[in-house]
N, C-alpha and C. Protein backbone atom coordinates (compact mmCIF):
# COMPACT_ATOMS: atom_id res chain seq x y z
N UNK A 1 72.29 88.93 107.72
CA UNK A 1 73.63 88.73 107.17
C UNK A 1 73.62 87.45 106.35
N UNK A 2 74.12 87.45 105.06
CA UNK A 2 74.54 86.19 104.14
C UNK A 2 74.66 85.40 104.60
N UNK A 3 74.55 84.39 104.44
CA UNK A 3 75.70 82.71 104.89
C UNK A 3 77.52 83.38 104.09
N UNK A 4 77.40 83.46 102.98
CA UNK A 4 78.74 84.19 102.44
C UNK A 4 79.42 85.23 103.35
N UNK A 5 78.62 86.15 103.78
CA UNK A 5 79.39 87.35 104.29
C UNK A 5 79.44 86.89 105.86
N UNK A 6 79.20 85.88 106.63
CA UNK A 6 79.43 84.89 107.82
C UNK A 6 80.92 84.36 107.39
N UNK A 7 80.85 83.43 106.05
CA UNK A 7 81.88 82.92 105.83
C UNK A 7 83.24 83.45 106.19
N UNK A 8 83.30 84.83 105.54
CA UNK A 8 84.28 86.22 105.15
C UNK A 8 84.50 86.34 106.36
N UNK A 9 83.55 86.39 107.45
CA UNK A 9 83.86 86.60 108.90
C UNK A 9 84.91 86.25 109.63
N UNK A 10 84.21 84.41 109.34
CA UNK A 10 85.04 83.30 110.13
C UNK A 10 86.30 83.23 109.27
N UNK A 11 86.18 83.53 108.38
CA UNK A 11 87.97 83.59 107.80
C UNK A 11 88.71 84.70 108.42
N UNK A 12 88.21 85.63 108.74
CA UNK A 12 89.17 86.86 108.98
C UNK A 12 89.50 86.30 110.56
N UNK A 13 88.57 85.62 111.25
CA UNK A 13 88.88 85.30 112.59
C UNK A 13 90.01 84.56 112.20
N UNK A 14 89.75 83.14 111.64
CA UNK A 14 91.08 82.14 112.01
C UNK A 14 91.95 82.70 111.32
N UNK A 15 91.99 84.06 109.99
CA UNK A 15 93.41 84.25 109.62
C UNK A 15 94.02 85.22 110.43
N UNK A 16 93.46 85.93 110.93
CA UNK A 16 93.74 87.66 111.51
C UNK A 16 93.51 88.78 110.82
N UNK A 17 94.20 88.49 109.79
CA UNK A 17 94.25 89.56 108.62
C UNK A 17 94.68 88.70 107.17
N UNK A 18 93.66 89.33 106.38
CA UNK A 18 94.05 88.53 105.21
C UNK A 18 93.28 89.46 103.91
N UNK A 19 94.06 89.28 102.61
CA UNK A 19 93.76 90.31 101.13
C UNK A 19 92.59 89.65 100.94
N UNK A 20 92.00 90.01 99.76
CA UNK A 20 90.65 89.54 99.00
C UNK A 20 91.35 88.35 98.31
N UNK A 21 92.26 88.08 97.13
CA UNK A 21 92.19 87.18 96.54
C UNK A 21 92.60 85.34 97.68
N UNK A 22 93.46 85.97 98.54
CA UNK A 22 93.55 84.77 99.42
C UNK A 22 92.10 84.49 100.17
N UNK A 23 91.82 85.29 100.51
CA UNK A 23 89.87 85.32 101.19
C UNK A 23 89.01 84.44 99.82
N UNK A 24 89.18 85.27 99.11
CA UNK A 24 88.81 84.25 97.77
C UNK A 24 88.98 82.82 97.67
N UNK A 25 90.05 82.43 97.76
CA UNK A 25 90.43 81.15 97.61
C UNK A 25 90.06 80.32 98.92
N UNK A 26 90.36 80.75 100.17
CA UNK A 26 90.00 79.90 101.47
C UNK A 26 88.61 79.70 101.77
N UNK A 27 87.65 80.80 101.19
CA UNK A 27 86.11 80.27 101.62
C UNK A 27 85.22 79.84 100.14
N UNK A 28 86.27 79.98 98.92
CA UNK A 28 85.56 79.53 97.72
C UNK A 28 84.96 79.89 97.35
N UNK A 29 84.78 81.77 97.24
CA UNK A 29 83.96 82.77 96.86
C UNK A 29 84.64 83.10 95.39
N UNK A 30 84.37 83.65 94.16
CA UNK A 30 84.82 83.86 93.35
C UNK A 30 85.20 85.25 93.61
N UNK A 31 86.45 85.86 93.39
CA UNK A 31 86.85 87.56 93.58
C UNK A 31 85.92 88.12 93.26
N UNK A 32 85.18 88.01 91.90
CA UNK A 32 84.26 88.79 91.39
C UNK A 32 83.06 89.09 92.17
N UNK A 33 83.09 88.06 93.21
CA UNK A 33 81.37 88.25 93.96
C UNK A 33 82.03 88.20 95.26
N UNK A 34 83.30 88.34 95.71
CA UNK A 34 83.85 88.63 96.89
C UNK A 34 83.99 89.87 97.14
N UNK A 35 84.40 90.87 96.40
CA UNK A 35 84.90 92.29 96.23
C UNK A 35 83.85 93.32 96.99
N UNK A 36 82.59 93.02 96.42
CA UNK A 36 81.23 93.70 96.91
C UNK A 36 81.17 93.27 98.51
N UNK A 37 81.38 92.02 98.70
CA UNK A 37 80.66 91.32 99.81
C UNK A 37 81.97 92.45 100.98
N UNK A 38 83.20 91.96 100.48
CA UNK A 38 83.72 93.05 101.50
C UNK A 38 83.81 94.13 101.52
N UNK A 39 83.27 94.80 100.31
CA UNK A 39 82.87 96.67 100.47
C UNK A 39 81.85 96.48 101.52
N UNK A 40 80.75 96.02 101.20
CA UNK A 40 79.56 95.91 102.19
C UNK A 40 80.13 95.56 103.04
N UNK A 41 80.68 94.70 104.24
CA UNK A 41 81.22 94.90 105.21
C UNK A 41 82.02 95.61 105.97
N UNK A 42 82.74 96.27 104.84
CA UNK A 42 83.89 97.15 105.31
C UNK A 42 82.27 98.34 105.86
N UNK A 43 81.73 98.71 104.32
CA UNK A 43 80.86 99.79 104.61
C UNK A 43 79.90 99.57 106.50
N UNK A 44 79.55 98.09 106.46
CA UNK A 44 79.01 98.37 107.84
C UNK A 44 79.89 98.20 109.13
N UNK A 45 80.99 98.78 108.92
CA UNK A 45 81.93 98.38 110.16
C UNK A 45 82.00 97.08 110.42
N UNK A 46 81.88 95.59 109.77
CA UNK A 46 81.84 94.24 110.53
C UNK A 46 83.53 94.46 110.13
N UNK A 47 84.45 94.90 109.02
CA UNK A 47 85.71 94.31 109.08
C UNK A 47 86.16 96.30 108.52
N UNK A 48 87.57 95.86 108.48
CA UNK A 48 88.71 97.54 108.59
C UNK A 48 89.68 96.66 107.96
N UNK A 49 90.21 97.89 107.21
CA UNK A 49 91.66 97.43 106.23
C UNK A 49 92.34 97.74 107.11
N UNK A 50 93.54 97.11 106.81
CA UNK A 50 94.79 97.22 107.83
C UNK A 50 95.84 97.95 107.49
N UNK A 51 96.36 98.45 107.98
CA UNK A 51 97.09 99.96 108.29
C UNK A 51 98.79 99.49 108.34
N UNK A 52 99.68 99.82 107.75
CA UNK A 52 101.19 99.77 108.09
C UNK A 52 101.50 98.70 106.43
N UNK A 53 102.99 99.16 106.55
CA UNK A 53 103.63 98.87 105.22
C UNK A 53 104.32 96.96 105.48
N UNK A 54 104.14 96.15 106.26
CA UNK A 54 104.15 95.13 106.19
C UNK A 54 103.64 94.42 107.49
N UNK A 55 103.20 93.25 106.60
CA UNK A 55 102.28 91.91 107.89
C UNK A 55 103.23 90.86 108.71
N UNK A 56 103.45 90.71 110.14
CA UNK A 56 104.16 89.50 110.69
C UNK A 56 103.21 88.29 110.80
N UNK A 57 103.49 87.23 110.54
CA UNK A 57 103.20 86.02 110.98
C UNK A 57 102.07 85.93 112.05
N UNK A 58 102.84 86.84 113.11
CA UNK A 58 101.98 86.53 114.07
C UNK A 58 100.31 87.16 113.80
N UNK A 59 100.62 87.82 113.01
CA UNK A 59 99.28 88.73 112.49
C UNK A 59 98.46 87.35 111.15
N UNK A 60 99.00 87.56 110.53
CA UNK A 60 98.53 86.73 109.40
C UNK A 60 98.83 85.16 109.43
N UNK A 61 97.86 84.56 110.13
CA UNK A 61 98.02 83.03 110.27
C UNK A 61 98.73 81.93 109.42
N UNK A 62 98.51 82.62 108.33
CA UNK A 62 98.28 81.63 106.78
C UNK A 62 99.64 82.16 106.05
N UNK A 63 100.08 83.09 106.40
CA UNK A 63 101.31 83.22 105.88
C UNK A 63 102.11 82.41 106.37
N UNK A 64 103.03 81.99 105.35
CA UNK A 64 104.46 81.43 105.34
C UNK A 64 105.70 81.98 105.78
N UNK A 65 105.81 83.27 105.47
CA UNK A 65 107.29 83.96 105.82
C UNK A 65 107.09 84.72 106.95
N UNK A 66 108.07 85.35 107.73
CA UNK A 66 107.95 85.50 109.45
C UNK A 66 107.56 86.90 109.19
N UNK A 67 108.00 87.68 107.78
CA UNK A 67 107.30 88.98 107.59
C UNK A 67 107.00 89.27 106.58
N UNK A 68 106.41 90.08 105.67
CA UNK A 68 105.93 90.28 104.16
C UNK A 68 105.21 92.02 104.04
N UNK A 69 106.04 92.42 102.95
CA UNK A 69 105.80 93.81 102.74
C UNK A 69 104.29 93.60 102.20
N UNK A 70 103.05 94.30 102.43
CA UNK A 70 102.02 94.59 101.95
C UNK A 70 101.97 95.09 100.63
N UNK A 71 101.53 94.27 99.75
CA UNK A 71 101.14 94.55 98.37
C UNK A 71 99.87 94.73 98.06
N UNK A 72 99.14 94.24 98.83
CA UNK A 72 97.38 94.47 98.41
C UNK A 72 96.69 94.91 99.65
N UNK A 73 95.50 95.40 99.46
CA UNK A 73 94.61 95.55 100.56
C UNK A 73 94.22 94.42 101.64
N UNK A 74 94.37 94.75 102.72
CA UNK A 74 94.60 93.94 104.23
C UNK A 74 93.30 94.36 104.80
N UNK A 75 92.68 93.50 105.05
CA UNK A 75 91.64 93.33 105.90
C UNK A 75 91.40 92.49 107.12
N UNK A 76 90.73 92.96 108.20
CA UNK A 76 90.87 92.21 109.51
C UNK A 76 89.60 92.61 109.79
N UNK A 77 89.21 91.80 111.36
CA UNK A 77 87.70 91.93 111.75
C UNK A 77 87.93 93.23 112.95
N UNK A 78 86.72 93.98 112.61
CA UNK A 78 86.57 95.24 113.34
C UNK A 78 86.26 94.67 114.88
N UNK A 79 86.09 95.46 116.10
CA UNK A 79 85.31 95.02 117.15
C UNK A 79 83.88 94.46 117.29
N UNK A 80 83.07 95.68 116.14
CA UNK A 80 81.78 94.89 115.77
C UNK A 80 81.98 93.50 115.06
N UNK A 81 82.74 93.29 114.15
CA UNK A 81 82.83 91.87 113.75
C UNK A 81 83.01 90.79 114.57
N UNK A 82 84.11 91.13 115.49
CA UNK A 82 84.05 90.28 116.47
C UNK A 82 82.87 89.82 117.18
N UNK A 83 82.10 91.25 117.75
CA UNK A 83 81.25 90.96 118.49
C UNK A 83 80.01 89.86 117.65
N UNK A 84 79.81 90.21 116.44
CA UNK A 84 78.75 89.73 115.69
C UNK A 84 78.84 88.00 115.58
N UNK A 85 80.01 87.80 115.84
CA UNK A 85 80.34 85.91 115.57
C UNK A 85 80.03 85.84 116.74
N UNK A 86 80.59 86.29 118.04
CA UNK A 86 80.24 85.74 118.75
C UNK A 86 78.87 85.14 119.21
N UNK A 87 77.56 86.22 118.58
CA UNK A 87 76.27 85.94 118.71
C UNK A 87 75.74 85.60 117.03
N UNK A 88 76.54 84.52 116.33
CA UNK A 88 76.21 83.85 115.21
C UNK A 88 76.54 82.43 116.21
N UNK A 89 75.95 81.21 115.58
CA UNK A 89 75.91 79.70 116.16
C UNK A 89 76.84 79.52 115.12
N UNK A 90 77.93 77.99 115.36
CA UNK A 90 78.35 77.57 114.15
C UNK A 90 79.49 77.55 113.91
């Protein structure tokens, strides 16, 4: 696994759920070379888009408002993702 696609990891942990362009900006990946990195993950089960027509707070760390209708693709860490940090150091 990348050092990058680790990164993507540990972001989805401390956010919960979070789009590509905010993922973009918090681990300092450019969209353009982020996009792939989370097909390839999505493709190996480490993370899953998220499902339902808006995100609470309690879900999305990094949000500001207590709820927000979903406009872009939502991504969160699968069980394998989880499991995989746990046996990454760091």
């Amino acid at each position: 696994m990348s050092p990058e696609e680790v990164l993507v990891l540990r972001h989805l942990r401390l956010a919960g759920i979070d789009y590509a362009t905010s993922i973009s900006i918090h681990v300092k990946i450019p969209l353009q070379r982020l996009l792939p990195i989370l097909d390839k993950l999505e493709q190996e089960n480490f993370i899953e888009k998220a499902h339902g027509k808006s995100i609470k707070r309690s879900k999305a760390k990094f949000k500001l408002a207590k709820e927000v209708h979903k406009h872009h693709t939502y991504y969160k860490l699968s069980r394998k993702g989880r499991l995989i940090l746990k046996n990454i150091r760091g």
